[in-house]
PDB file of N, CA and C in Angstrom:
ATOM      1  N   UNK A   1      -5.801  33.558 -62.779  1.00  0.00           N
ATOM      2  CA  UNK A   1      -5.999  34.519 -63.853  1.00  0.00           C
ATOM      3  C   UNK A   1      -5.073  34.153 -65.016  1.00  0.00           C
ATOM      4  N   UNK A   2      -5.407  34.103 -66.483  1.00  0.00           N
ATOM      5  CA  UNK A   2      -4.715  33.709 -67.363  1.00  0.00           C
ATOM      6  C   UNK A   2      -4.028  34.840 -67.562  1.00  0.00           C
ATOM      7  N   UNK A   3      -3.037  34.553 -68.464  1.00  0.00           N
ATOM      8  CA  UNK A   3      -1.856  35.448 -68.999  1.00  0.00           C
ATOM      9  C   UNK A   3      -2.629  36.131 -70.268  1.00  0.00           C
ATOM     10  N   UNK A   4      -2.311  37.615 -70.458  1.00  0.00           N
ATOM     11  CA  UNK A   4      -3.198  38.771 -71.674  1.00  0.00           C
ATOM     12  C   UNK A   4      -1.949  38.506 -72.447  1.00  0.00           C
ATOM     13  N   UNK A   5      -1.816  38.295 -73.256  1.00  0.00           N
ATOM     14  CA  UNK A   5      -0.614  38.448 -74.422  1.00  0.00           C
ATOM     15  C   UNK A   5      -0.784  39.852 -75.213  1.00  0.00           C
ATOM     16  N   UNK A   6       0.566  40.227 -75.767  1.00  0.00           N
ATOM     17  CA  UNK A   6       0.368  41.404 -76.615  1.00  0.00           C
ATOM     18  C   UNK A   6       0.037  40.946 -77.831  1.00  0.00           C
ATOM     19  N   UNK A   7      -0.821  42.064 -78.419  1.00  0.00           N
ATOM     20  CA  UNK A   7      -0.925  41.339 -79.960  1.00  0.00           C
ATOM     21  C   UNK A   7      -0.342  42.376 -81.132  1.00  0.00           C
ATOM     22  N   UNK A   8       0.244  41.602 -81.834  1.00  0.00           N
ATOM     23  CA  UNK A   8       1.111  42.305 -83.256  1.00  0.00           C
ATOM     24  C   UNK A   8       0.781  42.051 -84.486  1.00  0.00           C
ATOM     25  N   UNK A   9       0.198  42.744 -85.156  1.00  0.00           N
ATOM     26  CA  UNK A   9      -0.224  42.585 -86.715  1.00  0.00           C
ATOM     27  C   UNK A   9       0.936  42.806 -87.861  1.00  0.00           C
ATOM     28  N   UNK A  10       1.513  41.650 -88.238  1.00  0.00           N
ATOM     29  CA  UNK A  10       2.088  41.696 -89.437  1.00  0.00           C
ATOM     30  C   UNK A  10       1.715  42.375 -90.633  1.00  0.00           C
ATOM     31  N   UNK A  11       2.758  43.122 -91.178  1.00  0.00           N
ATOM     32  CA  UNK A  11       2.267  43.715 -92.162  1.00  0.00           C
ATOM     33  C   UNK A  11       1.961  43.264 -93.302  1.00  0.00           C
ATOM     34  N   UNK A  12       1.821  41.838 -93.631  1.00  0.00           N
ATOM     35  CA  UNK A  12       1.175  40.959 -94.496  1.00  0.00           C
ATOM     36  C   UNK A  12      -0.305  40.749 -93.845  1.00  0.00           C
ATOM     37  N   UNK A  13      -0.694  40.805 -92.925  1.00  0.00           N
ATOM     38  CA  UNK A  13      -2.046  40.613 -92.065  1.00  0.00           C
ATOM     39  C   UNK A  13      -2.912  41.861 -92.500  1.00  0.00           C
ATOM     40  N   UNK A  14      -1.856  42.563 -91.951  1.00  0.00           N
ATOM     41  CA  UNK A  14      -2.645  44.195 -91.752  1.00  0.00           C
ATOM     42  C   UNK A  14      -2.824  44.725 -93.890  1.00  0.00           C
ATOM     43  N   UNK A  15      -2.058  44.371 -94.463  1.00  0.00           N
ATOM     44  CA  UNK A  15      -2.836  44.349 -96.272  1.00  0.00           C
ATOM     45  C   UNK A  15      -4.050  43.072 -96.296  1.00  0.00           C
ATOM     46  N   UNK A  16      -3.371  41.779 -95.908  1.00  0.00           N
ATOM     47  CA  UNK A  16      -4.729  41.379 -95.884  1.00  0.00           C
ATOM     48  C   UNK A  16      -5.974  41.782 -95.803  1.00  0.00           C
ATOM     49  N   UNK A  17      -6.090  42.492 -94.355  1.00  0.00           N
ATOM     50  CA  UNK A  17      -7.323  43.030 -93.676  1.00  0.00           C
ATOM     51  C   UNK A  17      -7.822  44.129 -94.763  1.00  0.00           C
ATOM     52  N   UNK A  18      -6.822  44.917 -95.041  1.00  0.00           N
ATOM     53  CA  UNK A  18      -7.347  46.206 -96.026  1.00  0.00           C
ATOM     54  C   UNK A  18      -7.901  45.634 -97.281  1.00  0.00           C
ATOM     55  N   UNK A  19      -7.149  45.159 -97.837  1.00  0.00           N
ATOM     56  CA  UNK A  19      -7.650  44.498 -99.183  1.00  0.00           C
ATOM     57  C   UNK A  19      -8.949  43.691 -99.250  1.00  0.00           C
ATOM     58  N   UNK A  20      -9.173  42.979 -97.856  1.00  0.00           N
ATOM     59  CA  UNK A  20     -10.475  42.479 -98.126  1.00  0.00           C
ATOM     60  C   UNK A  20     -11.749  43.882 -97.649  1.00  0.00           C
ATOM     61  N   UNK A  21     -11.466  44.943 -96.924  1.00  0.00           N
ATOM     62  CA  UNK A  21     -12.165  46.190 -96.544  1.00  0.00           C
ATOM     63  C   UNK A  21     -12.773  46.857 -97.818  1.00  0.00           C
ATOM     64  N   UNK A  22     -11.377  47.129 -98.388  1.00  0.00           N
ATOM     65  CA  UNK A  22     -11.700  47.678 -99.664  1.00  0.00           C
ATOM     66  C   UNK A  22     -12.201  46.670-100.294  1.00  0.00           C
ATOM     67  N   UNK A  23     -11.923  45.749-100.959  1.00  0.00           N
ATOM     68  CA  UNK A  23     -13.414  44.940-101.815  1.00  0.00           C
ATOM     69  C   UNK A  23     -14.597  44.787-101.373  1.00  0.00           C
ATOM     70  N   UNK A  24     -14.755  44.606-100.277  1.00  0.00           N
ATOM     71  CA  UNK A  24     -16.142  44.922 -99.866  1.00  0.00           C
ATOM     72  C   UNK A  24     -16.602  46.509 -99.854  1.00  0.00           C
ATOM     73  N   UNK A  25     -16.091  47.265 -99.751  1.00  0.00           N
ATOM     74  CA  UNK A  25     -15.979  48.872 -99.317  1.00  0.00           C
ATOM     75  C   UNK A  25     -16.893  49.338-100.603  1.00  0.00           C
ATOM     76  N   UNK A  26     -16.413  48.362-102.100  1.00  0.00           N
ATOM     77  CA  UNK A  26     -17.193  48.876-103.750  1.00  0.00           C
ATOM     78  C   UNK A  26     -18.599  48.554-103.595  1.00  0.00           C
ATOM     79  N   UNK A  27     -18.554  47.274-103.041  1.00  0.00           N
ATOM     80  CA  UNK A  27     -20.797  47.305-102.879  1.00  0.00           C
ATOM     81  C   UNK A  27     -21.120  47.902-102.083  1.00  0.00           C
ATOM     82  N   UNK A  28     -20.606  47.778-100.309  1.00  0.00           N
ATOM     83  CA  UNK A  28     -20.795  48.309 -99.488  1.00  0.00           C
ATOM     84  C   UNK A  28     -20.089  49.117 -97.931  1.00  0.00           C
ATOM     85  N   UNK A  29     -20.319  50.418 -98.285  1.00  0.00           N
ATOM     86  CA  UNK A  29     -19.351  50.739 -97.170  1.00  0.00           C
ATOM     87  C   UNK A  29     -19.541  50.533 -95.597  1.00  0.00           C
ATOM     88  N   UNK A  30     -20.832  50.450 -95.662  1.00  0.00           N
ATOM     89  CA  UNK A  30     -21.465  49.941 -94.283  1.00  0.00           C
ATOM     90  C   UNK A  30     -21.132  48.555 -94.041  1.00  0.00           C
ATOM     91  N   UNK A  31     -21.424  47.340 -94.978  1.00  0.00           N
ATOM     92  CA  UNK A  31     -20.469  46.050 -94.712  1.00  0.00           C
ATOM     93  C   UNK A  31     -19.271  46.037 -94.458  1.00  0.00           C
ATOM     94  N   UNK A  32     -18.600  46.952 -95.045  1.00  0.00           N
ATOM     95  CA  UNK A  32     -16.777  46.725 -95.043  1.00  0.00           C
ATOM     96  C   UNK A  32     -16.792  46.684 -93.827  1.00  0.00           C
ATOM     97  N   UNK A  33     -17.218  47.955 -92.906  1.00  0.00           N
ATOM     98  CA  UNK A  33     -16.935  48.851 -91.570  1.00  0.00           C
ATOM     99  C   UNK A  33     -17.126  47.407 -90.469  1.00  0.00           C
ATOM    100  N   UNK A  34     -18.488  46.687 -90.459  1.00  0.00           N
ATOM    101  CA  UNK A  34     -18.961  45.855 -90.066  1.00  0.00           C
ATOM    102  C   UNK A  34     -17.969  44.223 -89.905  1.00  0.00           C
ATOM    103  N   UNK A  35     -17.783  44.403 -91.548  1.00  0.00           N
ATOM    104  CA  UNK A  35     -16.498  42.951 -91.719  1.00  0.00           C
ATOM    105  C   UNK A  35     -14.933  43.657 -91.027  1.00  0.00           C
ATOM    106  N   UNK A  36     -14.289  44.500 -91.300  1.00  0.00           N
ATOM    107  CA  UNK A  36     -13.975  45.120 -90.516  1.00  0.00           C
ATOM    108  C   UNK A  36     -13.296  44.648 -88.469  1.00  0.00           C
ATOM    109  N   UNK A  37     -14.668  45.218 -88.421  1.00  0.00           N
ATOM    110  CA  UNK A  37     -15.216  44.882 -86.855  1.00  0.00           C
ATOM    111  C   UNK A  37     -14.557  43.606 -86.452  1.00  0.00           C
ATOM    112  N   UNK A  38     -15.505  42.979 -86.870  1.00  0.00           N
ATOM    113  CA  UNK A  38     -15.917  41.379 -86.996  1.00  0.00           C
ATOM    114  C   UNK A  38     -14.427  40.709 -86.962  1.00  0.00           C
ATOM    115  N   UNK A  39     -13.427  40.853 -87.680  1.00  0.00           N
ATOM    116  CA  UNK A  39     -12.106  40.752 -88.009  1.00  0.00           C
ATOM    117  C   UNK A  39     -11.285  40.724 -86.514  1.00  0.00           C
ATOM    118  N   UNK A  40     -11.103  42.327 -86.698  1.00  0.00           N
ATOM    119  CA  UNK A  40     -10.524  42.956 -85.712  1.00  0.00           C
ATOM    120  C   UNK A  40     -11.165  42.033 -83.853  1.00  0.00           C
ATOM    121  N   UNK A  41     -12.094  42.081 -83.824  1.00  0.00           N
ATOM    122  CA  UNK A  41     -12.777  41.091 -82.619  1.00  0.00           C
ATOM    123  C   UNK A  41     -12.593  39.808 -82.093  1.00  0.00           C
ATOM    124  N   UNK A  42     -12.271  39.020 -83.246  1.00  0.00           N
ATOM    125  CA  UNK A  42     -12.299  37.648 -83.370  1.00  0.00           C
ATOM    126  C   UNK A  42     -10.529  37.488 -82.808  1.00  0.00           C
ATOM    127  N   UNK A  43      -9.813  38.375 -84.032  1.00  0.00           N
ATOM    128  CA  UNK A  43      -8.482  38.233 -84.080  1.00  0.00           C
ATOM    129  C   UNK A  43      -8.174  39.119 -82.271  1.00  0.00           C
ATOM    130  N   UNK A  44      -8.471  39.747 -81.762  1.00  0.00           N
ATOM    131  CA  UNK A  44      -8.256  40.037 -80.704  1.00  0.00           C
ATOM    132  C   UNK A  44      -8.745  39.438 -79.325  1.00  0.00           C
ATOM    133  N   UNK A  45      -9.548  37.989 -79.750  1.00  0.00           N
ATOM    134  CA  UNK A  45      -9.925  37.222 -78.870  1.00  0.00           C
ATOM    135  C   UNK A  45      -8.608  36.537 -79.043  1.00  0.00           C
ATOM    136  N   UNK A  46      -8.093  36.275 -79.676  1.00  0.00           N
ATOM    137  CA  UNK A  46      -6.440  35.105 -79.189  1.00  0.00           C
ATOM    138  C   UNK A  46      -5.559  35.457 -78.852  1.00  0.00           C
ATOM    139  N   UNK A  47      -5.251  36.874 -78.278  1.00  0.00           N
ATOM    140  CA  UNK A  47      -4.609  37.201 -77.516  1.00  0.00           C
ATOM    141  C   UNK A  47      -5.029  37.245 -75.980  1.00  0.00           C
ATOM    142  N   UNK A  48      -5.923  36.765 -75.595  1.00  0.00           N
ATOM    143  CA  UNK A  48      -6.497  36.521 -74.140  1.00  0.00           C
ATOM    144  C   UNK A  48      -6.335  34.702 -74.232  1.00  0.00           C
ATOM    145  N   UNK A  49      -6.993  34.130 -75.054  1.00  0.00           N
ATOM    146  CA  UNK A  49      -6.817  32.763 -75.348  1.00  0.00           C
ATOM    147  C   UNK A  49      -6.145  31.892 -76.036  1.00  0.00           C
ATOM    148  N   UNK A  50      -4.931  32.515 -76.518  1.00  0.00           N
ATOM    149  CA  UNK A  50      -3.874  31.843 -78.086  1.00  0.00           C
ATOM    150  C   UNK A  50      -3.886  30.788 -78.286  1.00  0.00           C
ATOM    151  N   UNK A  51      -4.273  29.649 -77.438  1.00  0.00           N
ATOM    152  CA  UNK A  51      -4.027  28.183 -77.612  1.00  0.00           C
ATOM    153  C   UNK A  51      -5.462  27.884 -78.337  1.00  0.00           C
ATOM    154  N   UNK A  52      -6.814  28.592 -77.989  1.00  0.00           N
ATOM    155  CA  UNK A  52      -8.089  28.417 -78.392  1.00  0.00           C
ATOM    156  C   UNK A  52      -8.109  27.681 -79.910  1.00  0.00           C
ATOM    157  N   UNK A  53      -7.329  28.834 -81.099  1.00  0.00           N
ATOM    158  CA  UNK A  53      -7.394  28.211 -82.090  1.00  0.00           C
ATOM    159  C   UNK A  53      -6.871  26.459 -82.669  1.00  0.00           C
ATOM    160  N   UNK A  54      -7.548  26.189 -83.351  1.00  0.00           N
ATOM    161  CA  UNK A  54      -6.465  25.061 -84.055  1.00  0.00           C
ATOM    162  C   UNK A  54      -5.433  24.945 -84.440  1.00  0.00           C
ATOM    163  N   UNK A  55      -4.957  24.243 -84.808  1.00  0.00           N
ATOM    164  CA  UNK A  55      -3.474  24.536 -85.561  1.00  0.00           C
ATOM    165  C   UNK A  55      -4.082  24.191 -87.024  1.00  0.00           C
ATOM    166  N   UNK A  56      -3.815  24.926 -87.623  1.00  0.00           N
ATOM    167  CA  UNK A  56      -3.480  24.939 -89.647  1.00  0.00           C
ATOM    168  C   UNK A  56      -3.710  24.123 -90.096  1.00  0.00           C
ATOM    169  N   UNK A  57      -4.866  23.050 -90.625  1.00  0.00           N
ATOM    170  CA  UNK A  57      -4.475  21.647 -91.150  1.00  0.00           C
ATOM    171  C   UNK A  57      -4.111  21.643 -92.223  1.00  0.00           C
ATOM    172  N   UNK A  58      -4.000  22.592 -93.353  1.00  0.00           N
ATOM    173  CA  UNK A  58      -3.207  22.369 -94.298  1.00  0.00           C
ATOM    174  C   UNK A  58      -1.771  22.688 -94.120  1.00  0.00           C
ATOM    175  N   UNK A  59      -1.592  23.388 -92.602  1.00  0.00           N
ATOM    176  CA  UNK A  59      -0.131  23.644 -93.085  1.00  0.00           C
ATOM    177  C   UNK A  59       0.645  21.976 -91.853  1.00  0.00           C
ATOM    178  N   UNK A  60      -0.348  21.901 -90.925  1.00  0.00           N
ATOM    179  CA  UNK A  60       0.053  20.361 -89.961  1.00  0.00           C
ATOM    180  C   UNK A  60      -0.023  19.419 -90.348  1.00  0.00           C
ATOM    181  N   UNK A  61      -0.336  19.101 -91.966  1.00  0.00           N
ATOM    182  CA  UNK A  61      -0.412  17.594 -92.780  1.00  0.00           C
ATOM    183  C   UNK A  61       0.861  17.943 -93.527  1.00  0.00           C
ATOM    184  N   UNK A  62       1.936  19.463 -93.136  1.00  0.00           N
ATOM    185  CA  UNK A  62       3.151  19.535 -94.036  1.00  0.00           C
ATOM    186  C   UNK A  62       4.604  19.313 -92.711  1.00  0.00           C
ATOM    187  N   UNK A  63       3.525  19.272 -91.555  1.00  0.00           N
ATOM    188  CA  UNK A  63       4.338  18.956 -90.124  1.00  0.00           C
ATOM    189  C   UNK A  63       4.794  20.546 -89.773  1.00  0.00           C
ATOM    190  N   UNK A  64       3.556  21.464 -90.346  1.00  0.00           N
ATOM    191  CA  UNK A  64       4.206  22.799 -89.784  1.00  0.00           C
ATOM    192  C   UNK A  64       2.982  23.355 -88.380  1.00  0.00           C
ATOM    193  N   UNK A  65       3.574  22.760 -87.004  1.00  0.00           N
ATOM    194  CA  UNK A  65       2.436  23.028 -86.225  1.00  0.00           C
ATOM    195  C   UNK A  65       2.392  24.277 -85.637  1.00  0.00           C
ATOM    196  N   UNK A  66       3.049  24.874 -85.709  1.00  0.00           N
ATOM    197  CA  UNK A  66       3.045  26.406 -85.073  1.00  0.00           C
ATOM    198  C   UNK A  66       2.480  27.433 -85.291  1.00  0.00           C
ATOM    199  N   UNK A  67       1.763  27.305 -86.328  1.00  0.00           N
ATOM    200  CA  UNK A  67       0.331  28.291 -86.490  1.00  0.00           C
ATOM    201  C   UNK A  67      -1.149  28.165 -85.986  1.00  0.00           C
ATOM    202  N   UNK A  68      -1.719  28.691 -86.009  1.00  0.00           N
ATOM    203  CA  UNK A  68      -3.090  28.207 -85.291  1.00  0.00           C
ATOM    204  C   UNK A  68      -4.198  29.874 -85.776  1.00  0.00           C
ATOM    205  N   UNK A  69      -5.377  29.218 -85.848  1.00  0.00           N
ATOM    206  CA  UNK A  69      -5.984  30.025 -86.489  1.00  0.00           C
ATOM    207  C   UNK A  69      -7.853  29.714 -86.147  1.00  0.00           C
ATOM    208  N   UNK A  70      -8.031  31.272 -85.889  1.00  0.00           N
ATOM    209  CA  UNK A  70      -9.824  31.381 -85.436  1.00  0.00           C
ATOM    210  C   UNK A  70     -10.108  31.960 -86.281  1.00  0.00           C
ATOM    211  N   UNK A  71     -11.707  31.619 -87.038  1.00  0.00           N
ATOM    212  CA  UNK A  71     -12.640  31.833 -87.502  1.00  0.00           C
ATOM    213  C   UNK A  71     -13.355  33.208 -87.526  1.00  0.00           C
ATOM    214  N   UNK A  72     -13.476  34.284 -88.509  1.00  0.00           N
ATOM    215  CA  UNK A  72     -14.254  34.828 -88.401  1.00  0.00           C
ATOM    216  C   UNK A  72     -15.208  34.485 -89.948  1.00  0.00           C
ATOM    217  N   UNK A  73     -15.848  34.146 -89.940  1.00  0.00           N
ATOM    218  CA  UNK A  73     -16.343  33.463 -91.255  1.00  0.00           C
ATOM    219  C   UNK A  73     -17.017  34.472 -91.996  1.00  0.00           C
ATOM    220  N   UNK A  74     -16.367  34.363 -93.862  1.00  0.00           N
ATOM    221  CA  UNK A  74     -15.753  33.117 -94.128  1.00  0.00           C
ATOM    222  C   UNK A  74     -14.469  33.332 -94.158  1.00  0.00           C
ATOM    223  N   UNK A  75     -13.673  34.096 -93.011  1.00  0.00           N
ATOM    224  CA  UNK A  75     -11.955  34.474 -93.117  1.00  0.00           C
ATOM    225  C   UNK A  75     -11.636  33.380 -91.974  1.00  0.00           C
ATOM    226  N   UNK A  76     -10.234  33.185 -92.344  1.00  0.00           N
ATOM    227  CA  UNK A  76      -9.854  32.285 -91.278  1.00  0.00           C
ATOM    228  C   UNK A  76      -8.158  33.540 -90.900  1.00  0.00           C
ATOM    229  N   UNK A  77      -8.168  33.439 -89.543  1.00  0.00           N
ATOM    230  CA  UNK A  77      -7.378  34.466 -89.383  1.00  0.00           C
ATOM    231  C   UNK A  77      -5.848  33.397 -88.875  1.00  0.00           C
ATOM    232  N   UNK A  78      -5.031  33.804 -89.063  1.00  0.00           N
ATOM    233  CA  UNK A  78      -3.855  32.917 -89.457  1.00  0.00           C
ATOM    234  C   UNK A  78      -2.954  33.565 -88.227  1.00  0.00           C
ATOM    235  N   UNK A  79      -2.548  33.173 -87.043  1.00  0.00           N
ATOM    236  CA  UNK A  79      -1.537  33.262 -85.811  1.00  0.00           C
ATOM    237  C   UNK A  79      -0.601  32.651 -85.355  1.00  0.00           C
ATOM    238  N   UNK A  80       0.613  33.536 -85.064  1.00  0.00           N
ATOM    239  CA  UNK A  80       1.262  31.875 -84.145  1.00  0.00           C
ATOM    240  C   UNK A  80       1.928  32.959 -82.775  1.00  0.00           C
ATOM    241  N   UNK A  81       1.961  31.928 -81.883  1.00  0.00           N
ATOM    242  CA  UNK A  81       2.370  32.544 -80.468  1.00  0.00           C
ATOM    243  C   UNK A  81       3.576  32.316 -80.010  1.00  0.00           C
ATOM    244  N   UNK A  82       4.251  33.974 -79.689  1.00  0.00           N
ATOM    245  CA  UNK A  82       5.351  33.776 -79.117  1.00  0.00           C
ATOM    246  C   UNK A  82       5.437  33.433 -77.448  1.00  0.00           C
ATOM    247  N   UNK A  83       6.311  34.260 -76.800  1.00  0.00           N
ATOM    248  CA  UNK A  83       6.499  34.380 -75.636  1.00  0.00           C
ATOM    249  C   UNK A  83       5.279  35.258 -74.635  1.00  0.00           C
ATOM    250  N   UNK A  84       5.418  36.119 -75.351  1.00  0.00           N
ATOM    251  CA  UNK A  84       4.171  37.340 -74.288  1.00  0.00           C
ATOM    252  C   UNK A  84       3.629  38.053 -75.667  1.00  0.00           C
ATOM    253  N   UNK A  85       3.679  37.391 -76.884  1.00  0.00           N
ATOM    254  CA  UNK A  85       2.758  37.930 -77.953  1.00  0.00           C
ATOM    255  C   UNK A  85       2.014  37.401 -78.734  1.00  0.00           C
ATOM    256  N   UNK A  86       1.011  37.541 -79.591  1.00  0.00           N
ATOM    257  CA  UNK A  86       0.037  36.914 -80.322  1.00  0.00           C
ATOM    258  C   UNK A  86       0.847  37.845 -81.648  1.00  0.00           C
ATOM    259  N   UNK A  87       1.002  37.316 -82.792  1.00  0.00           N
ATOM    260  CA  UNK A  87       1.509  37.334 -84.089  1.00  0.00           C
ATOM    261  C   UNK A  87       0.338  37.174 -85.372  1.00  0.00           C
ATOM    262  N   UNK A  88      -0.673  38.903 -85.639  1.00  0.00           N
ATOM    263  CA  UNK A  88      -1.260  38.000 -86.353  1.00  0.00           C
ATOM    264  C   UNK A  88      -0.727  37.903 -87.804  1.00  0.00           C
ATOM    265  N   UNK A  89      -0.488  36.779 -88.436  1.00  0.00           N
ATOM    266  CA  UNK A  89       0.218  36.484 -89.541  1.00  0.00           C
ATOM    267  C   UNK A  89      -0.225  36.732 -91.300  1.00  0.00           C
ATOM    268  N   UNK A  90      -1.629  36.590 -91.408  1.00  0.00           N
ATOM    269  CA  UNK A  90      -2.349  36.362 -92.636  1.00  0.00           C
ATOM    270  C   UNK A  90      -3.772  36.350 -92.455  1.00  0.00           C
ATOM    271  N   UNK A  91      -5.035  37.020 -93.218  1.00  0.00           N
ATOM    272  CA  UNK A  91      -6.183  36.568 -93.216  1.00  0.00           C
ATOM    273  C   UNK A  91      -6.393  36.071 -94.475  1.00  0.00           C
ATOM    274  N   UNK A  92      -7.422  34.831 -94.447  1.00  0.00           N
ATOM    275  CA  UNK A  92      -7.728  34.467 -95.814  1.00  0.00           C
ATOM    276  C   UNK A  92      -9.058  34.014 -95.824  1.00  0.00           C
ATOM    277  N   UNK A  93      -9.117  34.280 -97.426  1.00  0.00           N
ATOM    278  CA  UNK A  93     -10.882  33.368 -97.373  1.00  0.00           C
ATOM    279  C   UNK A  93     -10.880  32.259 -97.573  1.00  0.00           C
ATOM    280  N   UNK A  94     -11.824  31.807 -96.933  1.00  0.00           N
ATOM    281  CA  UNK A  94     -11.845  30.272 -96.766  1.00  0.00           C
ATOM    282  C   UNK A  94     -12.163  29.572 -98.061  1.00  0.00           C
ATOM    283  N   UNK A  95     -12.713  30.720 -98.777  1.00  0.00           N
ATOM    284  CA  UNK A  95     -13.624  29.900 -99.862  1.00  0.00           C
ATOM    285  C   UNK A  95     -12.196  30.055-101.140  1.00  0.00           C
ATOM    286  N   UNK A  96     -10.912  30.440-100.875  1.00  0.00           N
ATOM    287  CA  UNK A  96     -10.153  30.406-101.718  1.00  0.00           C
ATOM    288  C   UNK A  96      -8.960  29.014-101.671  1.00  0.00           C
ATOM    289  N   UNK A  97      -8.201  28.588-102.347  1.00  0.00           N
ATOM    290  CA  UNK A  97      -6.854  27.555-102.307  1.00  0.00           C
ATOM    291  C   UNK A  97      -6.327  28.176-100.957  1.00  0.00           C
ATOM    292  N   UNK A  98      -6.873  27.993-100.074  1.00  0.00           N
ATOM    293  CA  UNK A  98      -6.038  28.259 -98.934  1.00  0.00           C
ATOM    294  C   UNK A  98      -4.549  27.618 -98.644  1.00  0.00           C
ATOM    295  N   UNK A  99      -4.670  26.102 -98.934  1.00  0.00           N
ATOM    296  CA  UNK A  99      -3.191  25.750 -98.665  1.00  0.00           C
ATOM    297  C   UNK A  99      -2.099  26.667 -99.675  1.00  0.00           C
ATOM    298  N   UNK A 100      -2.137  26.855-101.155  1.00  0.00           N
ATOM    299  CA  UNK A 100      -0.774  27.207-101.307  1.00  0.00           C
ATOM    300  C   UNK A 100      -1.064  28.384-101.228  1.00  0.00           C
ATOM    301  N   UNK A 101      -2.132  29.172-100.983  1.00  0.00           N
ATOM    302  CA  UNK A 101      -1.535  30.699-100.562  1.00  0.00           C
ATOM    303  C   UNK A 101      -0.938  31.119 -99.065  1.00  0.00           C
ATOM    304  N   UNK A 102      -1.050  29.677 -98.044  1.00  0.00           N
ATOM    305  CA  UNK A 102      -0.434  29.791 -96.975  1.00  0.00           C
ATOM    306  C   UNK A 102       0.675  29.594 -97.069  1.00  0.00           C
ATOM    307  N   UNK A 103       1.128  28.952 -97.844  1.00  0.00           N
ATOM    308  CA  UNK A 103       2.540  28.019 -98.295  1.00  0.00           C
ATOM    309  C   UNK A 103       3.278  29.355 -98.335  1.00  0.00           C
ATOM    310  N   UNK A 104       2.806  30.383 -99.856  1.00  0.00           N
ATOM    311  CA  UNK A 104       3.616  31.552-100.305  1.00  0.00           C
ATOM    312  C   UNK A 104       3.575  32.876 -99.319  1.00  0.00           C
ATOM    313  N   UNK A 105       2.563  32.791 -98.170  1.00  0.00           N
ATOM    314  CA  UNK A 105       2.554  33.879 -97.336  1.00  0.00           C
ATOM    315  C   UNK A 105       3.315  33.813 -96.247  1.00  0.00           C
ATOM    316  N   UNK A 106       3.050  32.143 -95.391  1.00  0.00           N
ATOM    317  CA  UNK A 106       3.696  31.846 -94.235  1.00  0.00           C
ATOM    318  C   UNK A 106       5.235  31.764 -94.547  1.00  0.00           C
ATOM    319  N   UNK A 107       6.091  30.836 -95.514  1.00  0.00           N
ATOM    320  CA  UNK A 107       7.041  30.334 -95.686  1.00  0.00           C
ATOM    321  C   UNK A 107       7.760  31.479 -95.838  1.00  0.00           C
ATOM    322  N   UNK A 108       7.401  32.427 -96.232  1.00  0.00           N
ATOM    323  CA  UNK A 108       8.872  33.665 -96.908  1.00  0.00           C
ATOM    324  C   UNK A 108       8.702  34.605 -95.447  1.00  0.00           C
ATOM    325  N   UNK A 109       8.382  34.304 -94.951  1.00  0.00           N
ATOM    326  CA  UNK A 109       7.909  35.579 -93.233  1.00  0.00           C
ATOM    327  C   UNK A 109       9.411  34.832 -92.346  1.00  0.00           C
TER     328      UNK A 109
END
């Protein structure tokens, strides 16, 4: 039986999540609820599986391997694993400069 890790939402994660709710929330409130979901699901699958994700390639071409991150598309949800916890760190859209907004989110944490 594998190990359940606890999972902890940073409070840079947890504005993430809202901020993208609420922009979707202005066209649609039934999408938000849905993206939402979708979020919350994905990001709570790596705490049963933490190693599942990849590691960061924009942040592992800077030799920073300790993050790792699953897909809920088009967000990429941003983690790194402690001892008996899952850390979630940042969500972002994929379709944005992801490297230096990881740079200014991950680096000051």
């Amino acid at each position: 039986m594998s190990k359940t890790y606890k999972l902890l939402w940073t409070l840079n994660a947890k504005s993430d999540l809202l901020s993208i709710v609420e922009y979707i929330k202005n066209e649609s409130p039934s999408n938000a609820h849905d993206v939402y979901l979708k979020i919350k699901k994905v990001a709570h699958s790596s705490n049963f599986f933490p190693l599942k994700g990849r590691v960061v390639p924009e942040l592992q071409k800077e030799g920073i391997t300790y993050y790792r991150e699953v897909i809920a598309s088009p967000w990429r949800i941003i983690y790194k694993v402690g001892n008996d916890t899952v850390y979630i760190m940042a969500i972002l859209d994929s379709r944005q400069n992801v490297e230096e907004i990881l740079l200014q989110k991950l680096l000051r944490n």
